[in-house]
Protein backbone atom coordinates (compact mmCIF):
# COMPACT_ATOMS: atom_id res chain seq x y z
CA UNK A 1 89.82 64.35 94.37
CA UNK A 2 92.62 65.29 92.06
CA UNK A 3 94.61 62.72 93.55
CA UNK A 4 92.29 59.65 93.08
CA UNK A 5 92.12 60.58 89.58
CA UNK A 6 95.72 60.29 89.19
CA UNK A 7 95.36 57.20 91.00
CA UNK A 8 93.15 55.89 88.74
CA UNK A 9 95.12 56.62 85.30
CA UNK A 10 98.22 55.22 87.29
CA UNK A 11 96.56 52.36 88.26
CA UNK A 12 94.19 51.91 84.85
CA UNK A 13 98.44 51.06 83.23
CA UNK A 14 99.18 55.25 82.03
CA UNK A 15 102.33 56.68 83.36
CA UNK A 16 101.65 59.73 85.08
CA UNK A 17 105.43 62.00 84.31
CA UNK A 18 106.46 65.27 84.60
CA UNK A 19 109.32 67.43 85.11
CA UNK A 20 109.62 68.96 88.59
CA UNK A 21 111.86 71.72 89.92
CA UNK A 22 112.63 73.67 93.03
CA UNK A 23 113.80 76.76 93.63
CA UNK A 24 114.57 79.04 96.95
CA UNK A 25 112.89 81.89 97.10
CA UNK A 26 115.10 83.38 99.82
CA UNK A 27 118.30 83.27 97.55
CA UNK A 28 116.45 84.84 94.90
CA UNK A 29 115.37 87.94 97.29
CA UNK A 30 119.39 87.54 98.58
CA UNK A 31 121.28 87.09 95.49
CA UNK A 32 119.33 89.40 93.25
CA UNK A 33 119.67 92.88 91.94
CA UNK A 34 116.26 94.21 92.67
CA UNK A 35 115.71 91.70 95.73
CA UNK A 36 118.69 93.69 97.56
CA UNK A 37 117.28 96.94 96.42
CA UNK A 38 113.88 95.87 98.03
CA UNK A 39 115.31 94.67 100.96
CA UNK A 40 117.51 98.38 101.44
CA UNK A 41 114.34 99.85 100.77
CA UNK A 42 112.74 98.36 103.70
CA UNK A 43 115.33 98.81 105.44
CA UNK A 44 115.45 102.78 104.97
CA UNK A 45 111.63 102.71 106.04
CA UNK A 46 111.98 101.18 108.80
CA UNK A 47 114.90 102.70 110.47
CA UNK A 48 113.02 106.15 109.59
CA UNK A 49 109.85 105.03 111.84
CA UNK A 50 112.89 103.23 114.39
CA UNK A 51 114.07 106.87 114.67
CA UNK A 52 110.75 108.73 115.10
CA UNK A 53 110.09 105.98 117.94
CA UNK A 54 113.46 106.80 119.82
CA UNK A 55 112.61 110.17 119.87
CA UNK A 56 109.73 110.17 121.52
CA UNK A 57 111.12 107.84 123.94
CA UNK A 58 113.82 110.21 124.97
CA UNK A 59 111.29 112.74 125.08
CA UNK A 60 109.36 110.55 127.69
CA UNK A 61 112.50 109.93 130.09
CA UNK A 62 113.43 113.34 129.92
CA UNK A 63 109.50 114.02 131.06
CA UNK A 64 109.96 111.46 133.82
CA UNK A 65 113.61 112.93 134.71
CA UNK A 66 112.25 116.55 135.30
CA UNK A 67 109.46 115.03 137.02
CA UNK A 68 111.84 113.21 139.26
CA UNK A 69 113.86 115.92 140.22
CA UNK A 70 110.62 118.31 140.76
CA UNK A 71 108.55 116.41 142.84
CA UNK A 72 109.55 117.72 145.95
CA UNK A 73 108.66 121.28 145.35
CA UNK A 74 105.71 120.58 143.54
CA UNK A 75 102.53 120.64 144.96
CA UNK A 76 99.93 117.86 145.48
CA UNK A 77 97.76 119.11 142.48
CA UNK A 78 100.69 119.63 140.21
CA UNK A 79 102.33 116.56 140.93
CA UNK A 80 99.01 114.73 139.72
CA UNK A 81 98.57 117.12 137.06
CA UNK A 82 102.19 116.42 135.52
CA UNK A 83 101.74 112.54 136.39
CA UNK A 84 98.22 112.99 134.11
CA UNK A 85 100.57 114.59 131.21
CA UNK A 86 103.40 111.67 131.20
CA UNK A 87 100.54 108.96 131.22
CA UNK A 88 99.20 110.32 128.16
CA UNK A 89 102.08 111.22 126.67
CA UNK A 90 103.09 107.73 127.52
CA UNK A 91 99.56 106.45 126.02
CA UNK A 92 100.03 108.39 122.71
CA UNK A 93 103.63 107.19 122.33
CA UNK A 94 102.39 103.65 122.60
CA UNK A 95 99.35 104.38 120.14
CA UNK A 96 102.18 106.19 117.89
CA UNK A 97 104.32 102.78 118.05
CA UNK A 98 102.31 100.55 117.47
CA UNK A 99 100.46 102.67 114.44
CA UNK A 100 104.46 102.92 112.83
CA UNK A 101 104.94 99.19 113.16
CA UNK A 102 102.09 98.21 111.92
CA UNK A 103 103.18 101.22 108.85
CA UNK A 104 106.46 98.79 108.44
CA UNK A 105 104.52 95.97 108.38
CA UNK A 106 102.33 96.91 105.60
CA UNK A 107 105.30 98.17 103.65
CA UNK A 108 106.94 95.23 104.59
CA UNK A 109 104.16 93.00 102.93
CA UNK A 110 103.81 95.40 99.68
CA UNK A 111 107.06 95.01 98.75
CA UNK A 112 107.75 91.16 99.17
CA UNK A 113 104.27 90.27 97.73
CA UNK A 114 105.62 92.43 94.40
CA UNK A 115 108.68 90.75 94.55
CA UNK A 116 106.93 87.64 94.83
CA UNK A 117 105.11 88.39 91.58
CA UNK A 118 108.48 89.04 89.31
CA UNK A 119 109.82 85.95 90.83
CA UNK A 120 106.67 83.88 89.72
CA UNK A 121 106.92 85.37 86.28
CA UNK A 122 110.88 84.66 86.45
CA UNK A 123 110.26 81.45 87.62
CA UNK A 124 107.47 80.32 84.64
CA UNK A 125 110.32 82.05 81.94
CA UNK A 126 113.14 79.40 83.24
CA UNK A 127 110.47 76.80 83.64
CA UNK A 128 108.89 76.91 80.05
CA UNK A 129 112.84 77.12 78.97
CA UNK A 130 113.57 73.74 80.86
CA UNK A 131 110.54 72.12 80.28
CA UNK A 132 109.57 72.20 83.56
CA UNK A 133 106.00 70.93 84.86
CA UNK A 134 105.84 71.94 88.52
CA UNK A 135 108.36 74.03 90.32
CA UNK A 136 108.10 73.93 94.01
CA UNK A 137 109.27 76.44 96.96
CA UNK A 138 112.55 74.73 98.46
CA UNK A 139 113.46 77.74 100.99
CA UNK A 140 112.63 77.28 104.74
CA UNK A 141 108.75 76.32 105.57
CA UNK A 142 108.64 75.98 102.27
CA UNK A 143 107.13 72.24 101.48
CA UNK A 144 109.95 70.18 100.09
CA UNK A 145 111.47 68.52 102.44
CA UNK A 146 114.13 66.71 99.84
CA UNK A 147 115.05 67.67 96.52
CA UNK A 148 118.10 66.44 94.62
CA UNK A 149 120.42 69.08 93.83
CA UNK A 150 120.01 68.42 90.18
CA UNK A 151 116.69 69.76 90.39
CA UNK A 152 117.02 72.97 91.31
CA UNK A 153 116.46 75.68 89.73
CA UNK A 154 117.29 78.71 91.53
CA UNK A 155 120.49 80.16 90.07
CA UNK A 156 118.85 80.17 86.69
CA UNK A 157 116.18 81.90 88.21
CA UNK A 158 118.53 84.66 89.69
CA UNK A 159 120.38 85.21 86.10
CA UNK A 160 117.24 85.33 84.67
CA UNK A 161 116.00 87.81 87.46
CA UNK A 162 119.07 90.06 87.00
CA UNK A 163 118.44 90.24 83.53
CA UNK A 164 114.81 91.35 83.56
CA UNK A 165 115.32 93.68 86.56
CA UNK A 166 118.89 94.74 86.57
């Protein structure tokens, strides 16, 4: 709908202008002051649940080890009993991974939606500044396919950003 209206002025002889910029949202997170101290952060998280996930894991082949080496002497009921205790061990190690990742994932998403904010605030500062109309996400999946380099915006974007969140 929008679109046929600007048709329609277009076509009805008024210019439809505007000032258009792009800007990569990945540099920003990269280059930035308080996008590397988001991305350590995240980092430090998930290495702590990476490390609480190893140990249980060496805790599960030394189970399976002693188990190993046992088996002979033990007898039919114990063997099933201790085969019992490693598959739920097993099962709440995989209920414990998965609940960690998922942990990393939500922190994960907290912190670059935030980040995502200050960078649309950032982003509307330089704009207004430039006289900017639209600004559009130039970073990978992002949708321009083609910009001039002239155009974008992002280094302004990361002074600014350093500035505002040293």
């Amino acid at each position: 709908m929008a679109l046929l209206a600007v048709s329609g002025c277009a076509a009805g002889g008024a210019k439809v202008e505007g000032k258009i910029g792009v800007v990569d949202p990945a540099r920003v997170l990269n280059e930035t002051n308080s996008g590397k101290k988001a991305k350590d952060s995240l980092s430090v998280f998930s290495k702590n649940r990476q490390a609480l996930i190893e140990m249980d894991e060496k805790e599960l082949r030394r189970m399976e080890e002693d188990f190993g080496r046992q088996a002979s002497v033990l007898s039919a009921t114990a063997k099933r009993e201790r085969e019992e205790q490693f598959r739920r061990r097993v099962a709440e190690y995989q209920q414990k991974a998965g609940d960690l990742n998922r942990e990393v994932q939500e922190k994960q998403k907290d912190v670059l939606e935030g980040f995502r904010e200050k960078v649309g605030l950032i982003v509307g500062k330089v704009s207004k500044r430039l006289g900017l109309q639209v600004v559009m996400d130039k970073g990978k999946g992002g949708p321009t396919l083609y910009s001039e380099e002239g155009l974008d915006i992002t280094g302004q974007v990361i002074d600014e950003f350093n500035r505002e969140y040293p």
